[in-house]
PDB file of N, CA and C in Angstrom:
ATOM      1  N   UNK A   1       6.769   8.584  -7.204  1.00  0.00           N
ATOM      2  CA  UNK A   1       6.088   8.246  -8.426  1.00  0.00           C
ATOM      3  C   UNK A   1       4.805   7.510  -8.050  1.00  0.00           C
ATOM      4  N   UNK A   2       3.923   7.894  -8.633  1.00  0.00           N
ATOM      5  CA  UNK A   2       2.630   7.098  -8.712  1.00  0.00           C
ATOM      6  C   UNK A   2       1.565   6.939  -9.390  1.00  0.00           C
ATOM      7  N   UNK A   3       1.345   5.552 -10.253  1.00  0.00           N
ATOM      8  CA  UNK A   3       1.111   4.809 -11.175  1.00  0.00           C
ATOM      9  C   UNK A   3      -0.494   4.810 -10.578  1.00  0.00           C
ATOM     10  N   UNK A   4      -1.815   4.834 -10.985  1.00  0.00           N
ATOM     11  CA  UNK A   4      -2.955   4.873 -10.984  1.00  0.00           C
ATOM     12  C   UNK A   4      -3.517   4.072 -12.061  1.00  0.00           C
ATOM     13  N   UNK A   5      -4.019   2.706 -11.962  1.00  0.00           N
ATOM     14  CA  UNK A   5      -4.768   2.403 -12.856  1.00  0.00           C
ATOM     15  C   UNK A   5      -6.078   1.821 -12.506  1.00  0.00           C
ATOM     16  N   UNK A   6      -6.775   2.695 -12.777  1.00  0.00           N
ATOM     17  CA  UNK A   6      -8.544   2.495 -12.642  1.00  0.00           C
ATOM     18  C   UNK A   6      -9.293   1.097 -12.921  1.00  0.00           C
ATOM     19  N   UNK A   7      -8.565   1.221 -14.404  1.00  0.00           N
ATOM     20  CA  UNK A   7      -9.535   0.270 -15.254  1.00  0.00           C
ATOM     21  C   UNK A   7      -9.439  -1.133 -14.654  1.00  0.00           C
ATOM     22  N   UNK A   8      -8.440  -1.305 -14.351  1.00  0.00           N
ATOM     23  CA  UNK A   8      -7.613  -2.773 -13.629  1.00  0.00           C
ATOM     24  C   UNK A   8      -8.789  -3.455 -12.477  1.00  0.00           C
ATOM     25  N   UNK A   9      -9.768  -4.689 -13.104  1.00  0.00           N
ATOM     26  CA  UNK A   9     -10.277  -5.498 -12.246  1.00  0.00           C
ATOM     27  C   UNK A   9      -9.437  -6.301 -11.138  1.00  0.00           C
ATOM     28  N   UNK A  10      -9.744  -5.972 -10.051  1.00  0.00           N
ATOM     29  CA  UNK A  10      -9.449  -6.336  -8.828  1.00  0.00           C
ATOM     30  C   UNK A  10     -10.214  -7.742  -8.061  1.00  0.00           C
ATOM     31  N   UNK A  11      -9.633  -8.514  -7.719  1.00  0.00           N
ATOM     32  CA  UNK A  11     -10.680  -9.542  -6.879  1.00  0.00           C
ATOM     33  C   UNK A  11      -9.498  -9.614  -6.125  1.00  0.00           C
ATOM     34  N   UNK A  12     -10.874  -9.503  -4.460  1.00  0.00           N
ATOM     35  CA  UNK A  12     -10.150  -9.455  -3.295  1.00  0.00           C
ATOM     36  C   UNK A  12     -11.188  -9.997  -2.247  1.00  0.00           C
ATOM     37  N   UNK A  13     -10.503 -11.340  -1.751  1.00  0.00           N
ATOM     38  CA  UNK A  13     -11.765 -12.174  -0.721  1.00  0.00           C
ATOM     39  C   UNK A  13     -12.425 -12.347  -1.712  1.00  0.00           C
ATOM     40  N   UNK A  14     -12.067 -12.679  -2.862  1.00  0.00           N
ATOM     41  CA  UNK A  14     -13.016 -13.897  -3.894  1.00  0.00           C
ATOM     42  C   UNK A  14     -14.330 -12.587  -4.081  1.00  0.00           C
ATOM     43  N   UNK A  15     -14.107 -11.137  -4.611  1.00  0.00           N
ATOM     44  CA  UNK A  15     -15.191 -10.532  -5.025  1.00  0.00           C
ATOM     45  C   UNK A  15     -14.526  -9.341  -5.712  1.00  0.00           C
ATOM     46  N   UNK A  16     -15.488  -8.421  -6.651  1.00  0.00           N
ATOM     47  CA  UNK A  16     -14.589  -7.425  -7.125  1.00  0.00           C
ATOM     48  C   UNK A  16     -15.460  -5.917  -6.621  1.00  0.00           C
ATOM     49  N   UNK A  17     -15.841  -6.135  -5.586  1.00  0.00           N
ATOM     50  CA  UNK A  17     -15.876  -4.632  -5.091  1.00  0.00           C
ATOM     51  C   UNK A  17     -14.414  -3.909  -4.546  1.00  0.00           C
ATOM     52  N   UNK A  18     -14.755  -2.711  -5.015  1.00  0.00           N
ATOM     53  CA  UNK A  18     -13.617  -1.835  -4.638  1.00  0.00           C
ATOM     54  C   UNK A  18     -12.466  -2.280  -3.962  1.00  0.00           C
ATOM     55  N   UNK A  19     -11.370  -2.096  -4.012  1.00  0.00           N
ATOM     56  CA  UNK A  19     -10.194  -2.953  -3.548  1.00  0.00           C
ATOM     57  C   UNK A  19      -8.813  -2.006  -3.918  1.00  0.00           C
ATOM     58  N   UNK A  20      -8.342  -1.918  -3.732  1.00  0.00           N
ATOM     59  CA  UNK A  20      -6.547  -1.634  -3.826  1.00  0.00           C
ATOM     60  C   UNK A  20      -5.321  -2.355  -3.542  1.00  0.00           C
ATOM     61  N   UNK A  21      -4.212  -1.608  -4.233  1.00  0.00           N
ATOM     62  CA  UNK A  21      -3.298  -3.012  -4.058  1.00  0.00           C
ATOM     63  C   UNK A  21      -1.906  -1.625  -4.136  1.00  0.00           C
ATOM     64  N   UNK A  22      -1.307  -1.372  -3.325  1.00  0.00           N
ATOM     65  CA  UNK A  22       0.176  -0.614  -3.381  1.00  0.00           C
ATOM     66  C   UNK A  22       1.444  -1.397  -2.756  1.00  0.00           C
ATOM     67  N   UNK A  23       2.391  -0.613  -4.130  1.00  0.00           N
ATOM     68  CA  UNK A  23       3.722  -0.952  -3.625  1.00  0.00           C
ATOM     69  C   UNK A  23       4.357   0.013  -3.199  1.00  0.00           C
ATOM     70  N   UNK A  24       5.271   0.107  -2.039  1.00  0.00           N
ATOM     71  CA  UNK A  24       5.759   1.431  -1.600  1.00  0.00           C
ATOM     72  C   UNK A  24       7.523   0.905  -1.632  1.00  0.00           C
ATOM     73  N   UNK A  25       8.613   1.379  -2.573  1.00  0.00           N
ATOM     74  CA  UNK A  25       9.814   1.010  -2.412  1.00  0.00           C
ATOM     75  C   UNK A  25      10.739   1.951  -2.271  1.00  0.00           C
ATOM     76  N   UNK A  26      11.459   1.954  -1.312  1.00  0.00           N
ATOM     77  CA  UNK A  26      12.132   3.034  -0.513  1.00  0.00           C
ATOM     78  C   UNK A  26      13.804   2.477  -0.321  1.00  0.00           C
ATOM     79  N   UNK A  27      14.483   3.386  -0.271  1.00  0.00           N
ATOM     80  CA  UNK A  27      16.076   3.282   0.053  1.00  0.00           C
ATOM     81  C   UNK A  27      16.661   3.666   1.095  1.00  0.00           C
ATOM     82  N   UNK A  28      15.788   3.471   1.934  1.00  0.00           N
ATOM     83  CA  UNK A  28      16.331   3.763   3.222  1.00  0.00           C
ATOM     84  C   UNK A  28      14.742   4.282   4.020  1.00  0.00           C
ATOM     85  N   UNK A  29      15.221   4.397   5.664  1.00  0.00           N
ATOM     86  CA  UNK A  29      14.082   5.558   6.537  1.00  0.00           C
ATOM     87  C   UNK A  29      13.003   4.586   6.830  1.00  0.00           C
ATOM     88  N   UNK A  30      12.894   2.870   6.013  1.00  0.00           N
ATOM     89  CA  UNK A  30      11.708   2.943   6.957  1.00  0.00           C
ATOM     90  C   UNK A  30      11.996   1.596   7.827  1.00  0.00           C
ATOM     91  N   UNK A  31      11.021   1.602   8.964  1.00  0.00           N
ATOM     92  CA  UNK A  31      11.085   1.217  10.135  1.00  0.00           C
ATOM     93  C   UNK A  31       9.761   0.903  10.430  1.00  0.00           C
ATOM     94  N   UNK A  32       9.919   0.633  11.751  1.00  0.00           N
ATOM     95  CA  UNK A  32       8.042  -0.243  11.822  1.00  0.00           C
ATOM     96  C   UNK A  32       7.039   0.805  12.175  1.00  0.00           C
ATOM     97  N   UNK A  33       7.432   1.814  12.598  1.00  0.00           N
ATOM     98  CA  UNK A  33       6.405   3.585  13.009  1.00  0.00           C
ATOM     99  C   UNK A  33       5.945   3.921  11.561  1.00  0.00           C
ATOM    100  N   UNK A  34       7.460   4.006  10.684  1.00  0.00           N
ATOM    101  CA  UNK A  34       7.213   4.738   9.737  1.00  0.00           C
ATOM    102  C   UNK A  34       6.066   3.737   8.852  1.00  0.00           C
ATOM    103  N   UNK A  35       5.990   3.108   9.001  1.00  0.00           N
ATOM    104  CA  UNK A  35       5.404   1.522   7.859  1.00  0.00           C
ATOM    105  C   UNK A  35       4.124   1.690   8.630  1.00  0.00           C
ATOM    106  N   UNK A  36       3.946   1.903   9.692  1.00  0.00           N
ATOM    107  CA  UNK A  36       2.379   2.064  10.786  1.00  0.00           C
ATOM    108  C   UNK A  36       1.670   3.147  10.032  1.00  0.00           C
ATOM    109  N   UNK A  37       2.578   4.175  10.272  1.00  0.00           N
ATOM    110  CA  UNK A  37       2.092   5.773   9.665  1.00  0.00           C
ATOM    111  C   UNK A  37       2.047   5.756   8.069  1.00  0.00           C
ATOM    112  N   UNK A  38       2.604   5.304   7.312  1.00  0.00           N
ATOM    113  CA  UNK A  38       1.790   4.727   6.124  1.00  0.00           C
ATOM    114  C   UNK A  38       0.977   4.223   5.985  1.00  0.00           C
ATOM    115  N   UNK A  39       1.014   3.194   6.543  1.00  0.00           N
ATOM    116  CA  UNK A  39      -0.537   2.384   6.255  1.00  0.00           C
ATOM    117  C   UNK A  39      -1.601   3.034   6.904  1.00  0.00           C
ATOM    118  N   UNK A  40      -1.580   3.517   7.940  1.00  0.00           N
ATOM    119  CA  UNK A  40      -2.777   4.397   8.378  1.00  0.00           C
ATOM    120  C   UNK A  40      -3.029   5.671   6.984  1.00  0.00           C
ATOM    121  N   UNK A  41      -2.134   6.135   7.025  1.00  0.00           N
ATOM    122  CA  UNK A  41      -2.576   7.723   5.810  1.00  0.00           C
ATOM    123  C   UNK A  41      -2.655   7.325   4.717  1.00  0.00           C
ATOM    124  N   UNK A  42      -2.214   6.334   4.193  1.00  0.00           N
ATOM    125  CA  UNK A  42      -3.326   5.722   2.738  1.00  0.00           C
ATOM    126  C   UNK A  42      -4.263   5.137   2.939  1.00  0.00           C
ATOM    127  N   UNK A  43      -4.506   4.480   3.911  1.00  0.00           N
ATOM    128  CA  UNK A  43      -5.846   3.346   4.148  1.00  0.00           C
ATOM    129  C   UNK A  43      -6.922   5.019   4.677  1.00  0.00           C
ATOM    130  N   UNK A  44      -6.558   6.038   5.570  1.00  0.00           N
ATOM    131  CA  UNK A  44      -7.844   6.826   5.197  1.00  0.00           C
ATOM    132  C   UNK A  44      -7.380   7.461   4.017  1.00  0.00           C
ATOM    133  N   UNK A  45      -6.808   7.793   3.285  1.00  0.00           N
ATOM    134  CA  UNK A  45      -6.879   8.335   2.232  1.00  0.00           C
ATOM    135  C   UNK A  45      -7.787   7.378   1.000  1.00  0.00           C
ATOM    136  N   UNK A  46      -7.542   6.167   0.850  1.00  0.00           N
ATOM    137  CA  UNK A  46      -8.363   5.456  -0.047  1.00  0.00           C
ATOM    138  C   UNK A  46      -9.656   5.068   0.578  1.00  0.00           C
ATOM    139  N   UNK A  47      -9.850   5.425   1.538  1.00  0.00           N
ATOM    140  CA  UNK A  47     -11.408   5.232   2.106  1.00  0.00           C
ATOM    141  C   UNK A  47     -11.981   6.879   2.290  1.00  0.00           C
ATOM    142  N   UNK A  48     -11.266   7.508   1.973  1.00  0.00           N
ATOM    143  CA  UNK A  48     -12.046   8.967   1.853  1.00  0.00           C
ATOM    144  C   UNK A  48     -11.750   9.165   0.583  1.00  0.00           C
ATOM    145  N   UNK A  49     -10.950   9.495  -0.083  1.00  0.00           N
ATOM    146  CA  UNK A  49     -11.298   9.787  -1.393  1.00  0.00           C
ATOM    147  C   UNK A  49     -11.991   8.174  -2.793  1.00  0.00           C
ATOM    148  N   UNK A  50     -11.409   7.462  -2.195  1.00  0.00           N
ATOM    149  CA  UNK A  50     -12.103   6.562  -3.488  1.00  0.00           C
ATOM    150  C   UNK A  50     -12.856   5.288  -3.073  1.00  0.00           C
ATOM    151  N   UNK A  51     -13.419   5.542  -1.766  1.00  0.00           N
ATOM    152  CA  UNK A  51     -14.723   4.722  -1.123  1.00  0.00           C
ATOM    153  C   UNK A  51     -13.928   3.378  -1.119  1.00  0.00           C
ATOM    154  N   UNK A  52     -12.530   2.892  -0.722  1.00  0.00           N
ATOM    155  CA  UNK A  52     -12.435   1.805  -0.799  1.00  0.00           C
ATOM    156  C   UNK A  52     -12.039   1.385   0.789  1.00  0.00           C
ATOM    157  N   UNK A  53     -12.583   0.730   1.497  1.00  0.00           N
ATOM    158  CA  UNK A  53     -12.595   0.703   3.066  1.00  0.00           C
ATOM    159  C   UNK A  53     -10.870  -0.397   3.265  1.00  0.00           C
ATOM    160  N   UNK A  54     -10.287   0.375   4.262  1.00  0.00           N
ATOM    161  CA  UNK A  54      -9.425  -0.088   4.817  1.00  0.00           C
ATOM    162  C   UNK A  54      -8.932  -1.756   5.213  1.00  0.00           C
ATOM    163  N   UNK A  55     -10.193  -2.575   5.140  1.00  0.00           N
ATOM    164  CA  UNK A  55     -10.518  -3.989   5.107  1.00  0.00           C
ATOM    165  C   UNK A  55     -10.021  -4.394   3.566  1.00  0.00           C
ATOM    166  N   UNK A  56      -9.877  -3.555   2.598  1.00  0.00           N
ATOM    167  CA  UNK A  56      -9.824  -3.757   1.125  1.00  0.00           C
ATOM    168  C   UNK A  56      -8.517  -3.451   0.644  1.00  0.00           C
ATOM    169  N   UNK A  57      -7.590  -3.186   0.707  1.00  0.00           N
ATOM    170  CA  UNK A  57      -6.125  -2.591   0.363  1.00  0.00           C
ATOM    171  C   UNK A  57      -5.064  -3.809   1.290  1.00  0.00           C
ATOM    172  N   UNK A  58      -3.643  -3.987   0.304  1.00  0.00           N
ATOM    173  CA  UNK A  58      -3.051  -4.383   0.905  1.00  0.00           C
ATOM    174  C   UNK A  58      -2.045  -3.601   0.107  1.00  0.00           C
ATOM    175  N   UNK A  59      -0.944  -3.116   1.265  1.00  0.00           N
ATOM    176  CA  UNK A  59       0.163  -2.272   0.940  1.00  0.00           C
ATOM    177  C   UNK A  59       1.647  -3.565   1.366  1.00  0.00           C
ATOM    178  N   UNK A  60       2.165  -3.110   0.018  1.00  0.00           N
ATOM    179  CA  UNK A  60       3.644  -3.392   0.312  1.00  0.00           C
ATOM    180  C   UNK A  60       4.404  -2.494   0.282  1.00  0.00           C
ATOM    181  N   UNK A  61       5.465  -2.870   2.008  1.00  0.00           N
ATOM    182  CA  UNK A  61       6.393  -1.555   2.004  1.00  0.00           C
ATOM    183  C   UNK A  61       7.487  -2.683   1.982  1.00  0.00           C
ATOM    184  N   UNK A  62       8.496  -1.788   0.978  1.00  0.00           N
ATOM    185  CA  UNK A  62       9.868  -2.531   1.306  1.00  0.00           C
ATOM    186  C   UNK A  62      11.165  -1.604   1.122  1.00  0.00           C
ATOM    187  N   UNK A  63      11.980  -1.800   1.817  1.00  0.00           N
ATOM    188  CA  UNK A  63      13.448  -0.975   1.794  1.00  0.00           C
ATOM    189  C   UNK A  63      14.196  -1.697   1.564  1.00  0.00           C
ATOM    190  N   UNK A  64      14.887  -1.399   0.331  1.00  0.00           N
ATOM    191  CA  UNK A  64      16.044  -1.882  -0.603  1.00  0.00           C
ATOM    192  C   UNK A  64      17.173  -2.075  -0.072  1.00  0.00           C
ATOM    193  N   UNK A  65      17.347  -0.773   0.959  1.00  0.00           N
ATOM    194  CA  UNK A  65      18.436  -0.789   1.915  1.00  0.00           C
ATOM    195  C   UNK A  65      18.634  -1.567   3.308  1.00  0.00           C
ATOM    196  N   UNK A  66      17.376  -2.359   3.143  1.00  0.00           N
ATOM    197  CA  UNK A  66      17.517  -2.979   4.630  1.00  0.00           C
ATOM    198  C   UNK A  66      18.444  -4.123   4.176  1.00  0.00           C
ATOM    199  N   UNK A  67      17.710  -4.959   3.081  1.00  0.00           N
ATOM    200  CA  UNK A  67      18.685  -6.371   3.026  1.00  0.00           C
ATOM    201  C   UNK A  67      19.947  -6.561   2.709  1.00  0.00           C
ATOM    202  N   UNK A  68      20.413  -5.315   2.129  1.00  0.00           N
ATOM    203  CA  UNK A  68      21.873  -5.062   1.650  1.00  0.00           C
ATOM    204  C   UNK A  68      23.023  -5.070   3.296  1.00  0.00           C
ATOM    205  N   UNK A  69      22.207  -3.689   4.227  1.00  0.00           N
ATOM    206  CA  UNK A  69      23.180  -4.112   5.142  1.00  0.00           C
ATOM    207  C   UNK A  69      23.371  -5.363   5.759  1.00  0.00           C
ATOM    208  N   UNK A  70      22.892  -6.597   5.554  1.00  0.00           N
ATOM    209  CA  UNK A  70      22.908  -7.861   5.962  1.00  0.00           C
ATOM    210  C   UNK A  70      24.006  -8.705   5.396  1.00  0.00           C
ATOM    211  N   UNK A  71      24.451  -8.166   4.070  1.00  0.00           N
ATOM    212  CA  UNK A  71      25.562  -8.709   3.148  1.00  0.00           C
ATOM    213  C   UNK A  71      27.159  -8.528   3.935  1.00  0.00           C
TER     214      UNK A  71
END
């Protein structure tokens, strides 16, 4: 699923040029490669398609299933 909202003013480093902000929530599969290889293929993906440079995005990855097996 993925939620796109444009209109949404962003300030990031105290300015509102271009910026992004993702949540990525998963049930399993990820690991620290897989979490690498995400953040690389959205960070060029939002710096090639919507001019927002890789310095500008912060991604959250989290697996639902990690903290459970800890119980």
């Amino acid at each position: 699923m993925v939620i796109l909202k444009g209109s949404l003013a962003i300030r990031f480093n105290g300015n509102k040029e271009p910026a992004a902000y993702a949540e990525i929530v998963s049930m399993g599969g990820i690991n620290r490669e897989v979490k690498r290889r995400l953040i690389a293929t959205l960070g060029t993906i939002l710096e090639n398609t919507l001019s927002i440079p890789t310095t500008r995005f912060v991604l959250k990855v989290y697996d639902i299933n990690a903290n459970r097996s800890k119980l």
